[in-house]
PDB file of N, CA and C in Angstrom:
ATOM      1  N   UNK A   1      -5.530  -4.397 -13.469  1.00  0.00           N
ATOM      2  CA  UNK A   1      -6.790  -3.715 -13.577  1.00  0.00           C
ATOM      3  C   UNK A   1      -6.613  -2.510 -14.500  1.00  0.00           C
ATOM      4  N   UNK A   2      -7.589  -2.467 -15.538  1.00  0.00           N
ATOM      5  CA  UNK A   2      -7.544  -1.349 -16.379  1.00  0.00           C
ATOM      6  C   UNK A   2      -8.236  -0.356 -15.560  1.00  0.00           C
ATOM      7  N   UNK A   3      -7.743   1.125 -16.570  1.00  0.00           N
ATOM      8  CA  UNK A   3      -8.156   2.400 -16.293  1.00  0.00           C
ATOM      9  C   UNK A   3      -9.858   2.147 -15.789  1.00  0.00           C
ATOM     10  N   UNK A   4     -10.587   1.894 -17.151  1.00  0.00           N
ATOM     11  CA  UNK A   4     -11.974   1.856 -17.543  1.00  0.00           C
ATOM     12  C   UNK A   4     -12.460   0.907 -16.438  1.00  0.00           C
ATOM     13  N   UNK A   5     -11.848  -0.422 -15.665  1.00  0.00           N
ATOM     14  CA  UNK A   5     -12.370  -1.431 -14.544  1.00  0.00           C
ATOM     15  C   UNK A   5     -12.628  -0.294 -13.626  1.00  0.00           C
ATOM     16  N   UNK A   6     -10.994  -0.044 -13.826  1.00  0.00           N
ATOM     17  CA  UNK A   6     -10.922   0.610 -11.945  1.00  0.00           C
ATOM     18  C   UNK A   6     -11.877   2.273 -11.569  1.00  0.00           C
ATOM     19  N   UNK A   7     -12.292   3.109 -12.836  1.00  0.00           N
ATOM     20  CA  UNK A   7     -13.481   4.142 -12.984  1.00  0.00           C
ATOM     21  C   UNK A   7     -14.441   3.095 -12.586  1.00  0.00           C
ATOM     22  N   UNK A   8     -14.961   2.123 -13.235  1.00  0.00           N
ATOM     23  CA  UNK A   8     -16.399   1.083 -12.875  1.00  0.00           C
ATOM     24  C   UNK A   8     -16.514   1.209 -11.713  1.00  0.00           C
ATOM     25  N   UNK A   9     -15.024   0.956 -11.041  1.00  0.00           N
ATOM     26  CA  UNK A   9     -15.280   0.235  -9.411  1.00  0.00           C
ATOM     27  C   UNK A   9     -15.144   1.379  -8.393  1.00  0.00           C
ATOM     28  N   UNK A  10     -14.897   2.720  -9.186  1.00  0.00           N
ATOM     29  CA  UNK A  10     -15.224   3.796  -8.314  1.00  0.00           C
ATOM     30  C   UNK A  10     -16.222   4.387  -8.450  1.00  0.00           C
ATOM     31  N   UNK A  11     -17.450   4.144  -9.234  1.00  0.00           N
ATOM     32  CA  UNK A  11     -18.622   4.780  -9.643  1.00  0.00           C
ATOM     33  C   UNK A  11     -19.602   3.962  -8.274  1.00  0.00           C
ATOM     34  N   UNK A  12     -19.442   2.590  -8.098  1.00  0.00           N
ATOM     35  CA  UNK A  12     -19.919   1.900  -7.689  1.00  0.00           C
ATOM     36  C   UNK A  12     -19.464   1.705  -5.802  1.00  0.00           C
ATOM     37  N   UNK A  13     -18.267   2.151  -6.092  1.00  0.00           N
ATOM     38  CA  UNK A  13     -17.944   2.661  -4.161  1.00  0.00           C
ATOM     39  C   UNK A  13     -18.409   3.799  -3.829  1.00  0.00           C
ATOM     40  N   UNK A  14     -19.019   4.589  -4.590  1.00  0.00           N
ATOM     41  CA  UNK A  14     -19.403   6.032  -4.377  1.00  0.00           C
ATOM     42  C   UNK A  14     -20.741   6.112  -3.487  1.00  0.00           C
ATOM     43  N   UNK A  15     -21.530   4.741  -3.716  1.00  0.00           N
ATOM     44  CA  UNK A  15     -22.760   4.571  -3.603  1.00  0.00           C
ATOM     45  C   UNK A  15     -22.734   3.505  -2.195  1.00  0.00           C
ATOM     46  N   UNK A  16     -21.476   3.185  -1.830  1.00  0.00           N
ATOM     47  CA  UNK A  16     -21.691   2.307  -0.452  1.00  0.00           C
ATOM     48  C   UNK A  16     -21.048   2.692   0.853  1.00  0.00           C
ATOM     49  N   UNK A  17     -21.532   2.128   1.669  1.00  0.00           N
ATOM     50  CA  UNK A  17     -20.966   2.878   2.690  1.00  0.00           C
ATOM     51  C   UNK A  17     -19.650   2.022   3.487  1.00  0.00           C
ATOM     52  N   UNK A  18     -18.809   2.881   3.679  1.00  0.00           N
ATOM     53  CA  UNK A  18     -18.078   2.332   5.044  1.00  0.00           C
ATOM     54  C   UNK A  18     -18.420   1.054   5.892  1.00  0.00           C
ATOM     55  N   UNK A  19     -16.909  -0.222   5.561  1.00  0.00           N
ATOM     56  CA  UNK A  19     -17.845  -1.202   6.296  1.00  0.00           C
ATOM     57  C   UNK A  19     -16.788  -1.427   8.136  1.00  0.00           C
ATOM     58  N   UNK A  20     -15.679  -0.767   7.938  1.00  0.00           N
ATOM     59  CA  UNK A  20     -15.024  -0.498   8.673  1.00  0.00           C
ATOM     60  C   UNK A  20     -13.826   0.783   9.298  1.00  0.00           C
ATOM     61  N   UNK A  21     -13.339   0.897   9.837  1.00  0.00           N
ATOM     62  CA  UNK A  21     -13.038   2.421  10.285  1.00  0.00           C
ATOM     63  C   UNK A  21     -11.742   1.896  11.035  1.00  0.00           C
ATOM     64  N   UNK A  22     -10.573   2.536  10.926  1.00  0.00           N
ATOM     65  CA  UNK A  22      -9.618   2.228  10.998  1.00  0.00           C
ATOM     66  C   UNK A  22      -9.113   3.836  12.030  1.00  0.00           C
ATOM     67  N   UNK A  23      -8.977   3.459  13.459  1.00  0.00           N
ATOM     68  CA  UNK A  23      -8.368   4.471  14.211  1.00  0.00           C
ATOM     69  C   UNK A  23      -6.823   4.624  14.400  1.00  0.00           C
ATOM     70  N   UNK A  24      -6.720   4.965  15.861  1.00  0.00           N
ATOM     71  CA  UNK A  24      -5.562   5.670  16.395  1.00  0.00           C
ATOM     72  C   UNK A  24      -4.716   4.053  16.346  1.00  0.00           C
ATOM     73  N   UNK A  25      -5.262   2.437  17.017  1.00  0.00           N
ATOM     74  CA  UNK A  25      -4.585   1.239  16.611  1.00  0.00           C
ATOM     75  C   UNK A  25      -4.121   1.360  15.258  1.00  0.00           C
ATOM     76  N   UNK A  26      -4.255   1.750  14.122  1.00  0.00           N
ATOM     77  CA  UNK A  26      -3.728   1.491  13.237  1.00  0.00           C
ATOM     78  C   UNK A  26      -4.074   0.127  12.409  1.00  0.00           C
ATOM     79  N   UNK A  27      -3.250  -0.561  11.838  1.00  0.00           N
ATOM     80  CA  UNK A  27      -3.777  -1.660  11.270  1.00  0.00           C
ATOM     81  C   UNK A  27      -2.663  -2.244  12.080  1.00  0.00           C
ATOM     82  N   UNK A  28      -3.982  -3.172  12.824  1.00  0.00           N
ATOM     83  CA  UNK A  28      -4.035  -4.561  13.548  1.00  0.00           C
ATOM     84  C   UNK A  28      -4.330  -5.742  13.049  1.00  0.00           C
ATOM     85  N   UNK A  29      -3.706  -6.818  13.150  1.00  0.00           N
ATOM     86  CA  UNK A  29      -4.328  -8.260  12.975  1.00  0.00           C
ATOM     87  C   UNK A  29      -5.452  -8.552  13.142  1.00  0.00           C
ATOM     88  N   UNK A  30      -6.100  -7.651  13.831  1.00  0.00           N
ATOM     89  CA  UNK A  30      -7.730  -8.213  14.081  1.00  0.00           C
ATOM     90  C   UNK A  30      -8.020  -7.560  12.480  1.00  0.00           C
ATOM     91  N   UNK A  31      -8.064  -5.657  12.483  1.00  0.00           N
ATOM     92  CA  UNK A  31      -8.579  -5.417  11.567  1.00  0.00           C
ATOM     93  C   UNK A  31      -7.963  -6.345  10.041  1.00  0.00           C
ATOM     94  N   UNK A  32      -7.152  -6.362  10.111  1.00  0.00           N
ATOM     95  CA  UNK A  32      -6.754  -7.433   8.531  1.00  0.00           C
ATOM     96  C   UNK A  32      -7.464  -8.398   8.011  1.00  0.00           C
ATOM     97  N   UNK A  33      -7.323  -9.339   9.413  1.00  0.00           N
ATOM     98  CA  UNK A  33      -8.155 -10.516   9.251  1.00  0.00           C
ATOM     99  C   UNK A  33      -9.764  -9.939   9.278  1.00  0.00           C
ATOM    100  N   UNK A  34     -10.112  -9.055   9.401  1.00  0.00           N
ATOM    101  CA  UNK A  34     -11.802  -9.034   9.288  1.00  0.00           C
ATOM    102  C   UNK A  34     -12.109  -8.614   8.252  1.00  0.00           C
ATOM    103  N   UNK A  35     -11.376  -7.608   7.602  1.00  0.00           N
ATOM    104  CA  UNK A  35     -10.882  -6.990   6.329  1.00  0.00           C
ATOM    105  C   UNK A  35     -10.956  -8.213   5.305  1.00  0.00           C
ATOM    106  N   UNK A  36     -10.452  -9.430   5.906  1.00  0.00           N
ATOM    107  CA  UNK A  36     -10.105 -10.721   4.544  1.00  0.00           C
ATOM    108  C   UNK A  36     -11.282 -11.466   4.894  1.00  0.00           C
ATOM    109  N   UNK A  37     -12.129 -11.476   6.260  1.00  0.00           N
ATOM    110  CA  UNK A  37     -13.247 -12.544   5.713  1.00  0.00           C
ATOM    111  C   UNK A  37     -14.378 -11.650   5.482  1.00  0.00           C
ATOM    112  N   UNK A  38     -14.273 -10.452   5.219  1.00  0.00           N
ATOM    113  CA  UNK A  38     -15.389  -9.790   4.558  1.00  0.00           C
ATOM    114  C   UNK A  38     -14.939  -9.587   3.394  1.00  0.00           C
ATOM    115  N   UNK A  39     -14.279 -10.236   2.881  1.00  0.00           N
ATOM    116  CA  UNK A  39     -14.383 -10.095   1.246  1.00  0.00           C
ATOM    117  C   UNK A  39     -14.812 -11.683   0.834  1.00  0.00           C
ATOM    118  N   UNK A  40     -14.936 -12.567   1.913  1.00  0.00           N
ATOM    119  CA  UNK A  40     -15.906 -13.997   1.052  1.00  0.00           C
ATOM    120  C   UNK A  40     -17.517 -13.343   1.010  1.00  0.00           C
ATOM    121  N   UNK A  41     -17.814 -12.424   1.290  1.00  0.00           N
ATOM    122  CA  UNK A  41     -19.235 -12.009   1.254  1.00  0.00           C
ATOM    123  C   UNK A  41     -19.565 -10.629  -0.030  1.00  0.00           C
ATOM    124  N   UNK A  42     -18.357  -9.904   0.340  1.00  0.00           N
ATOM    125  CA  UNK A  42     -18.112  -8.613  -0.390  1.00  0.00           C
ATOM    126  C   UNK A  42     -17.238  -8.575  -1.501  1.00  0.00           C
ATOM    127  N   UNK A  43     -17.311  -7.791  -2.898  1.00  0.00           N
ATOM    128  CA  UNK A  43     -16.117  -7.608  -3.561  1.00  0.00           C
ATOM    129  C   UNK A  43     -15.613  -6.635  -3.919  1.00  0.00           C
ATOM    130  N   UNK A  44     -16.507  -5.553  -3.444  1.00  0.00           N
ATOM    131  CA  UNK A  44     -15.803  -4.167  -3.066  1.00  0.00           C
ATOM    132  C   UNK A  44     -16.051  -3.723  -1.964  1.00  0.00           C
ATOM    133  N   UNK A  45     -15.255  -2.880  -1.053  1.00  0.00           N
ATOM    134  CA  UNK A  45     -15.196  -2.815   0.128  1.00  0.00           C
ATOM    135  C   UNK A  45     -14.852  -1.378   0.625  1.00  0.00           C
ATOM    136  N   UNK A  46     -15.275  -1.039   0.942  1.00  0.00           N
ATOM    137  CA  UNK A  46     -14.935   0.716   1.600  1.00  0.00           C
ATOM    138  C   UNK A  46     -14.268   1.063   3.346  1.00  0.00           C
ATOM    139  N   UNK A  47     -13.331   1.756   3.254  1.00  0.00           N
ATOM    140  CA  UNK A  47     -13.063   1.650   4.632  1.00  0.00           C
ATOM    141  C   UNK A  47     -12.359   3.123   4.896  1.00  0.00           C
ATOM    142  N   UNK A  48     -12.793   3.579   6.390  1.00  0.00           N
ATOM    143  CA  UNK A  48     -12.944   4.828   6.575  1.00  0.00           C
ATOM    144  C   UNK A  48     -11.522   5.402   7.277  1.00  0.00           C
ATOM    145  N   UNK A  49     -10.768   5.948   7.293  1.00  0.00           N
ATOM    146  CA  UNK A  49      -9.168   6.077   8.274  1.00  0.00           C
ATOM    147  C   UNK A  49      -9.920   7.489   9.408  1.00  0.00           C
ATOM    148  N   UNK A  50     -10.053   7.158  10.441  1.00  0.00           N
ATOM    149  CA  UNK A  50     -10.286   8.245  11.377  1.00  0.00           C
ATOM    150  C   UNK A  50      -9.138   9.393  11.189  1.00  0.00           C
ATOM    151  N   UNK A  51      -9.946  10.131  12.178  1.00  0.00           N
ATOM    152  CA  UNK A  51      -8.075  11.199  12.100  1.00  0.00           C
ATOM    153  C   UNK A  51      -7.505  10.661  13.040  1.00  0.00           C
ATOM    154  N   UNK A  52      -7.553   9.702  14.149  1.00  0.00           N
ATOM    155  CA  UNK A  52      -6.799   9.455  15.012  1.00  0.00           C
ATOM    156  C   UNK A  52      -5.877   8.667  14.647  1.00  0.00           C
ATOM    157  N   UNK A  53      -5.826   7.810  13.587  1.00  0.00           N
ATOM    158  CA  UNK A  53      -4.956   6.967  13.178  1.00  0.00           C
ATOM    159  C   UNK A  53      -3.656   7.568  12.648  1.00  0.00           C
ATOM    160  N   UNK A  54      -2.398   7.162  13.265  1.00  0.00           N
ATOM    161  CA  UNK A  54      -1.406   8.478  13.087  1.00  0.00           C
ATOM    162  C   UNK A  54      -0.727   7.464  11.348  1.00  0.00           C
ATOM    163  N   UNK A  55      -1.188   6.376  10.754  1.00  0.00           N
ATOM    164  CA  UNK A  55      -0.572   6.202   9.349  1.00  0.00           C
ATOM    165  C   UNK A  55      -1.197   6.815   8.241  1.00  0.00           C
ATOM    166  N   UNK A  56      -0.188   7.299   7.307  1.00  0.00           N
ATOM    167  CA  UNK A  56      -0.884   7.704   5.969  1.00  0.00           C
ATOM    168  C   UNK A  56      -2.138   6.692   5.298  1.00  0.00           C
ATOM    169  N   UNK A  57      -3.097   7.014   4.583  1.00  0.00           N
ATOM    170  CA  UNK A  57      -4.561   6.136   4.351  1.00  0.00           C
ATOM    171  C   UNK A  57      -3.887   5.317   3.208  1.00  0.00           C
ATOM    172  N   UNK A  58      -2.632   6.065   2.020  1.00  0.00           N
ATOM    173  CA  UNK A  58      -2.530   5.391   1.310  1.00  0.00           C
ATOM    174  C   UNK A  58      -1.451   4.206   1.587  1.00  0.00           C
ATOM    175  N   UNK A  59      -0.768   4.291   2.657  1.00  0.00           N
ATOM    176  CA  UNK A  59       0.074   3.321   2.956  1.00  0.00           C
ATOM    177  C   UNK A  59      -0.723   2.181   3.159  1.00  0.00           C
ATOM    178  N   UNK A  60      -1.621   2.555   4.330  1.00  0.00           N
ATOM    179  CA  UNK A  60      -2.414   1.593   4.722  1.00  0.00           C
ATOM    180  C   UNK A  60      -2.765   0.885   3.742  1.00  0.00           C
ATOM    181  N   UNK A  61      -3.944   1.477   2.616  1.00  0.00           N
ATOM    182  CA  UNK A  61      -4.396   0.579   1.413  1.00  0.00           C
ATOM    183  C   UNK A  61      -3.259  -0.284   1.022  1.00  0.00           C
ATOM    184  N   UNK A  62      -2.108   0.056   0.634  1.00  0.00           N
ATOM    185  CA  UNK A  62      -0.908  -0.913   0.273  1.00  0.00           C
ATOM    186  C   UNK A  62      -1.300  -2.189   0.861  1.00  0.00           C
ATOM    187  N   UNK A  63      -0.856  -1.594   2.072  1.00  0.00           N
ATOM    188  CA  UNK A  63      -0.388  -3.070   3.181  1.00  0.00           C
ATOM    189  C   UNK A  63      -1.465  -3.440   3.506  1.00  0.00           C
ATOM    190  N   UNK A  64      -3.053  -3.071   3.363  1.00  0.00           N
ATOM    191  CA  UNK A  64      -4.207  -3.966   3.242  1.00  0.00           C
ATOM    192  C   UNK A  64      -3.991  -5.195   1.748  1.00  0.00           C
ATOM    193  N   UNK A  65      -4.086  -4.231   0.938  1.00  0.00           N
ATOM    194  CA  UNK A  65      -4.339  -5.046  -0.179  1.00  0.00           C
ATOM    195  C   UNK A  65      -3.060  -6.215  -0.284  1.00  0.00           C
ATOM    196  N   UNK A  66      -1.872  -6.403   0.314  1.00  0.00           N
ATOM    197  CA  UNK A  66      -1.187  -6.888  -0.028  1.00  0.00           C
ATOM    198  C   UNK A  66      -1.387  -8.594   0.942  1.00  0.00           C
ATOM    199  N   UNK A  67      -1.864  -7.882   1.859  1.00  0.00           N
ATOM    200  CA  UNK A  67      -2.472  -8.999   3.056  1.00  0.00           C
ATOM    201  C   UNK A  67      -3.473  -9.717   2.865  1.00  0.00           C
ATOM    202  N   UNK A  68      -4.643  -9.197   2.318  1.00  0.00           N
ATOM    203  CA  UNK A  68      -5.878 -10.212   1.525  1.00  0.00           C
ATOM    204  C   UNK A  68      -5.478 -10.278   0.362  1.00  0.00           C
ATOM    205  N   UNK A  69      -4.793 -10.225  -0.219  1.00  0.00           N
ATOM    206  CA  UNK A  69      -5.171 -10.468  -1.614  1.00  0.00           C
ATOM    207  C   UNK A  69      -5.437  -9.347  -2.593  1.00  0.00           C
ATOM    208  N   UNK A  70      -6.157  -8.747  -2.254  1.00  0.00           N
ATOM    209  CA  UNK A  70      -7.233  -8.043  -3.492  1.00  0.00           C
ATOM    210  C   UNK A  70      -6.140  -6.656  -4.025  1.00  0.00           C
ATOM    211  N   UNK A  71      -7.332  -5.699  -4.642  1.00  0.00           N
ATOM    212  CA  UNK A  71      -6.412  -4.650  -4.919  1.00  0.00           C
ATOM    213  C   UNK A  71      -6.918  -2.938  -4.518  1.00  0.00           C
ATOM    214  N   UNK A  72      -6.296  -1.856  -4.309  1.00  0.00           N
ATOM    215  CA  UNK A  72      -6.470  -0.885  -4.168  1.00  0.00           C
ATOM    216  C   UNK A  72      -7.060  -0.112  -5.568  1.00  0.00           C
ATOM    217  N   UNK A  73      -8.025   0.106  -5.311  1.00  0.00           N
ATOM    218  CA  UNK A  73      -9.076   0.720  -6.230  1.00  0.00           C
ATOM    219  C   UNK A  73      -8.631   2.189  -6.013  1.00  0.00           C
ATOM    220  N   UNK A  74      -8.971   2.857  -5.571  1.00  0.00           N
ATOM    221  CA  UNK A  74      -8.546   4.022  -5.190  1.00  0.00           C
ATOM    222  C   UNK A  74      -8.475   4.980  -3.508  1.00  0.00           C
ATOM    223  N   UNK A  75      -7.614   5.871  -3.113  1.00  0.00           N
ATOM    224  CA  UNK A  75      -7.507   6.332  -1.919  1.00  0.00           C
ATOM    225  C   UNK A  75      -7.980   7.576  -2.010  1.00  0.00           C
ATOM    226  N   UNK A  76      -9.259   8.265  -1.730  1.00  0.00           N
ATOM    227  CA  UNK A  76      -8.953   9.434  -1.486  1.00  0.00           C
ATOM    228  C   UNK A  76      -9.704  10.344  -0.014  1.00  0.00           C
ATOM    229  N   UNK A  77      -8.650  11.419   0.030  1.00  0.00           N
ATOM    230  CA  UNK A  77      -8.934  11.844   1.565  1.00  0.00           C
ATOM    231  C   UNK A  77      -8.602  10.509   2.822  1.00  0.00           C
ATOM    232  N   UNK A  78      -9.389  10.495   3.072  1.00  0.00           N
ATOM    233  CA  UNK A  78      -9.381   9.518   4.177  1.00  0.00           C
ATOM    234  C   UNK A  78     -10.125   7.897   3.664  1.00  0.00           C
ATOM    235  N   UNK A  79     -10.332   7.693   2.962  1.00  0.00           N
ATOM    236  CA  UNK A  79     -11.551   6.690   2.479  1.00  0.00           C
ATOM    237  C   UNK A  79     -10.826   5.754   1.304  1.00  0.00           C
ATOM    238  N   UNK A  80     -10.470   4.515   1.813  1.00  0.00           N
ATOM    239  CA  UNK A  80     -10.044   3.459   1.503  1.00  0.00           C
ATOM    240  C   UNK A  80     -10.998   2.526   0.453  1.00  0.00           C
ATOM    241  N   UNK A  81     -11.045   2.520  -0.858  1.00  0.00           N
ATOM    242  CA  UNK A  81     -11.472   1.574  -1.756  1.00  0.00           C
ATOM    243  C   UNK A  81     -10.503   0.460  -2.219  1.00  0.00           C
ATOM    244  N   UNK A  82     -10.994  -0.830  -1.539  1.00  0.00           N
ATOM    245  CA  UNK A  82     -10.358  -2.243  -2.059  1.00  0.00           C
ATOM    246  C   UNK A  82     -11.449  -3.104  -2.870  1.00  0.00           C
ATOM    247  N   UNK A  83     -10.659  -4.043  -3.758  1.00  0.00           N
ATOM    248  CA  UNK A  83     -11.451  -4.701  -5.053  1.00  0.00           C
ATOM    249  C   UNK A  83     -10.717  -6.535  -4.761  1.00  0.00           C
ATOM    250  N   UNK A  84     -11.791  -7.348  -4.567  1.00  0.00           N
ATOM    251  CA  UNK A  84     -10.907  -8.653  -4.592  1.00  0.00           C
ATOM    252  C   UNK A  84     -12.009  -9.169  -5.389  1.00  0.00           C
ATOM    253  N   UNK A  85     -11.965  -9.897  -6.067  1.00  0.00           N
ATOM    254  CA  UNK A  85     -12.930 -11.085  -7.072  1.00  0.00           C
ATOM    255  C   UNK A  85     -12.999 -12.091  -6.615  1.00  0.00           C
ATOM    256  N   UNK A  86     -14.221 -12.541  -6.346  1.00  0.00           N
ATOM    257  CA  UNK A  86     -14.602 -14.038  -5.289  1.00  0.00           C
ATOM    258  C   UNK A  86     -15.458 -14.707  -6.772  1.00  0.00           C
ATOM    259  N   UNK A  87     -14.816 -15.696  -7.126  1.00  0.00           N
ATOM    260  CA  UNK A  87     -14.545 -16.752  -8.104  1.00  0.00           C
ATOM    261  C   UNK A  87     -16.176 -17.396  -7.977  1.00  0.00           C
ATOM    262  N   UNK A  88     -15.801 -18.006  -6.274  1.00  0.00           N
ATOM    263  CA  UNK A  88     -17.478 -18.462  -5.813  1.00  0.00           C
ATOM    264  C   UNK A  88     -18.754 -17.852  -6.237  1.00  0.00           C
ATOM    265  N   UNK A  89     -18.872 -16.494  -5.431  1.00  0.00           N
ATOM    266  CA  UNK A  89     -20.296 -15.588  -5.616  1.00  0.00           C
ATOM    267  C   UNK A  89     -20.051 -14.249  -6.024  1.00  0.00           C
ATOM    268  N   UNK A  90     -20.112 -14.745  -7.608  1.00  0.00           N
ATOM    269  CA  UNK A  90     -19.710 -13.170  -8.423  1.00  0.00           C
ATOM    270  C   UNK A  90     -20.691 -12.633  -8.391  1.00  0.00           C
ATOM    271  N   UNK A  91     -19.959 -11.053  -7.681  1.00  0.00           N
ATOM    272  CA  UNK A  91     -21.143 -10.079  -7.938  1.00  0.00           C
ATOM    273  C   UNK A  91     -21.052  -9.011  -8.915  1.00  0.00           C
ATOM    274  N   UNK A  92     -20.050  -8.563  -9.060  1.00  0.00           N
ATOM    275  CA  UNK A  92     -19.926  -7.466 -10.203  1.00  0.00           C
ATOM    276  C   UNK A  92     -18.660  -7.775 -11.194  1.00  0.00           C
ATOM    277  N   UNK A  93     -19.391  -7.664 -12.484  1.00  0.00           N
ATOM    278  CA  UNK A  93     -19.080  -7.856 -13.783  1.00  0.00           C
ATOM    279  C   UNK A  93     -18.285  -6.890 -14.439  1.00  0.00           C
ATOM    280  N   UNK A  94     -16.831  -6.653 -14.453  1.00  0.00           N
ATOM    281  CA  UNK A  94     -16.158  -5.933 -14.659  1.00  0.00           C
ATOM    282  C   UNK A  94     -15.918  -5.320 -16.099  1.00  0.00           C
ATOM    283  N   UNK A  95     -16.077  -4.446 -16.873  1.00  0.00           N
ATOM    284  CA  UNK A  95     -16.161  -4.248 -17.709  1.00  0.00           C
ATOM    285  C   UNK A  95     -14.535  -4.389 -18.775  1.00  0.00           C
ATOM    286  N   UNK A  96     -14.858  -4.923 -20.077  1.00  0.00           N
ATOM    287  CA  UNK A  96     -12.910  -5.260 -20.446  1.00  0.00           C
ATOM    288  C   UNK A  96     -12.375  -4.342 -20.861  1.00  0.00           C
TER     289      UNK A  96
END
């Protein structure tokens, strides 16, 4: 992912909200797997790290993105941006 994609795909997470929230469990198998079948619907995805969750947000993004597939768009503060491309029902047109 280029510089200029991965600005696109943060202009465009700026504007959505949180589709999940990640507490004091940490990342669980449930959350992963819900994390991976909301990206056959979604192709950018926002996700919120409580303060109770005792892992760093950017670790987490790692070991999300490495588990579905997709990629870490950007981490900041607490607020998790992931990017996967669904081949099927393209929704956003990435700029080259």
């Amino acid at each position: 992912m280029t510089s200029k994609q991965r600005a696109y795909l943060k202009s465009l997470a700026s504007n959505i909200t949180p589709l999940f929230q990640i507490g004091k469990s940490n990342l669980t198998p449930e959350v992963t797997n819900a994390v991976a079948e909301a990206f056959q619907t979604h192709e950018l995805i926002k996700i919120s790290v409580l303060k109770s969750a005792e892992e760093n947000p950017g670790e987490m993004a790692q070991a999300l993105a490495e588990r579905t597939g997709s990629a870490v768009v950007h981490v900041i503060g607490r607020k998790i941006v992931l990017y996967k491309e669904n081949k099927d029902n393209k929704q956003i047109i990435l700029p080259k």
